[in-house]
Protein backbone atom coordinates (compact mmCIF):
# COMPACT_ATOMS: atom_id res chain seq x y z
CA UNK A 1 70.66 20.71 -24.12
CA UNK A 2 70.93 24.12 -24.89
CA UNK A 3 73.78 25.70 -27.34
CA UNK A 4 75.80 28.86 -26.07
CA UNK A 5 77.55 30.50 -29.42
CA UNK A 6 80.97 32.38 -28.26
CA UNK A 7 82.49 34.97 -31.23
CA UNK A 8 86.26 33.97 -29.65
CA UNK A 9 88.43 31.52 -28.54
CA UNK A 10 87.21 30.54 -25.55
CA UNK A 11 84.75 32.34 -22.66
CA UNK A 12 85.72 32.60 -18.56
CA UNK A 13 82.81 30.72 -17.01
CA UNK A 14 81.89 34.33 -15.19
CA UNK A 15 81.33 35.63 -18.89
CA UNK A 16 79.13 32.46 -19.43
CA UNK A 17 77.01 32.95 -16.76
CA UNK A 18 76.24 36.22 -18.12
CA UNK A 19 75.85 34.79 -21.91
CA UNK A 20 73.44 31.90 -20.48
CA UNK A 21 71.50 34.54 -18.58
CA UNK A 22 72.06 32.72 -15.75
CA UNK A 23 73.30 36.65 -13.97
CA UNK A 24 72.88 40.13 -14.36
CA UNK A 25 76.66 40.93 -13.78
CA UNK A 26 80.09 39.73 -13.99
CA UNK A 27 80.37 40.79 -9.82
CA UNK A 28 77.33 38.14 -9.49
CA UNK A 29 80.01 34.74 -10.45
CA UNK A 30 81.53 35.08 -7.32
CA UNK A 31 78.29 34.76 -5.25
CA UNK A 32 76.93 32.19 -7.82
CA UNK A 33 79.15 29.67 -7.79
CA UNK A 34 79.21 29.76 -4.16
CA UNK A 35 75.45 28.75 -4.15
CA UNK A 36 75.17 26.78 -7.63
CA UNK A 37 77.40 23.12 -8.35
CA UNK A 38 78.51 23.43 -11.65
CA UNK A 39 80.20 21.20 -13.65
CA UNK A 40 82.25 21.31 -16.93
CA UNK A 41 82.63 17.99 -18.67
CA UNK A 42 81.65 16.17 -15.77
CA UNK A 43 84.26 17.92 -13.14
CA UNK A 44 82.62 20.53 -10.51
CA UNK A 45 84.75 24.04 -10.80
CA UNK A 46 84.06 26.84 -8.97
CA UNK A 47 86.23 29.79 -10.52
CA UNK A 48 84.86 31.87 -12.17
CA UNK A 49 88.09 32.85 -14.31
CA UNK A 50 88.22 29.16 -15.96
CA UNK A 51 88.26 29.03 -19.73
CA UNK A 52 85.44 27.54 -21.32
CA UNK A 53 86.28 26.63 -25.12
CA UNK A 54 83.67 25.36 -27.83
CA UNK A 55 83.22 21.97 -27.21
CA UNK A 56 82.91 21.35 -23.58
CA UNK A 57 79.67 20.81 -21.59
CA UNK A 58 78.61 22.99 -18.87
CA UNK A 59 76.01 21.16 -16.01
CA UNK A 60 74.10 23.47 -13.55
CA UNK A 61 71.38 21.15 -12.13
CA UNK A 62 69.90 19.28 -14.80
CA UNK A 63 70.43 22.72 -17.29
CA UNK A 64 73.48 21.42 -19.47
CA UNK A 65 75.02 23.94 -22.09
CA UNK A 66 77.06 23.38 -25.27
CA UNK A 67 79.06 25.82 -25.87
CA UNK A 68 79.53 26.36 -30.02
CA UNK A 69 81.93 29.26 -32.14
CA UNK A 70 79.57 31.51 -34.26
């Protein structure tokens, strides 16, 4: 499991996919979650505007991510 450290109160899951270097750019969320299942805490979600807060689990594959306040 890796650990993804966020400075505020909570990240939009296109913003994570930048922080876990999982894209270049924010305009790169829309294509991949269109060709990636992810899951956070256990429920697939696809939009790319949905808060992620310290504390829940993202799954892509068999990558999971913690996501952790500075």
């Amino acid at each position: 499991m890796k650990q993804i450290t966020i400075s505020t109160e909570y990240v939009t899951l296109g913003q994570f996919l930048k922080l876990a270097n999982l894209i270049q750019t924010g305009g790169e969320a829309k294509n991949y979650l269109l060709n990636h299942q992810v899951k956070i805490n256990g429920e697939i979600e696809n939009r790319r505007g949905r808060k992620i807060y310290a504390g829940m689990l993202v799954e892509i594959g068999e990558h999971v991510f913690k996501i952790v306040n500075e």
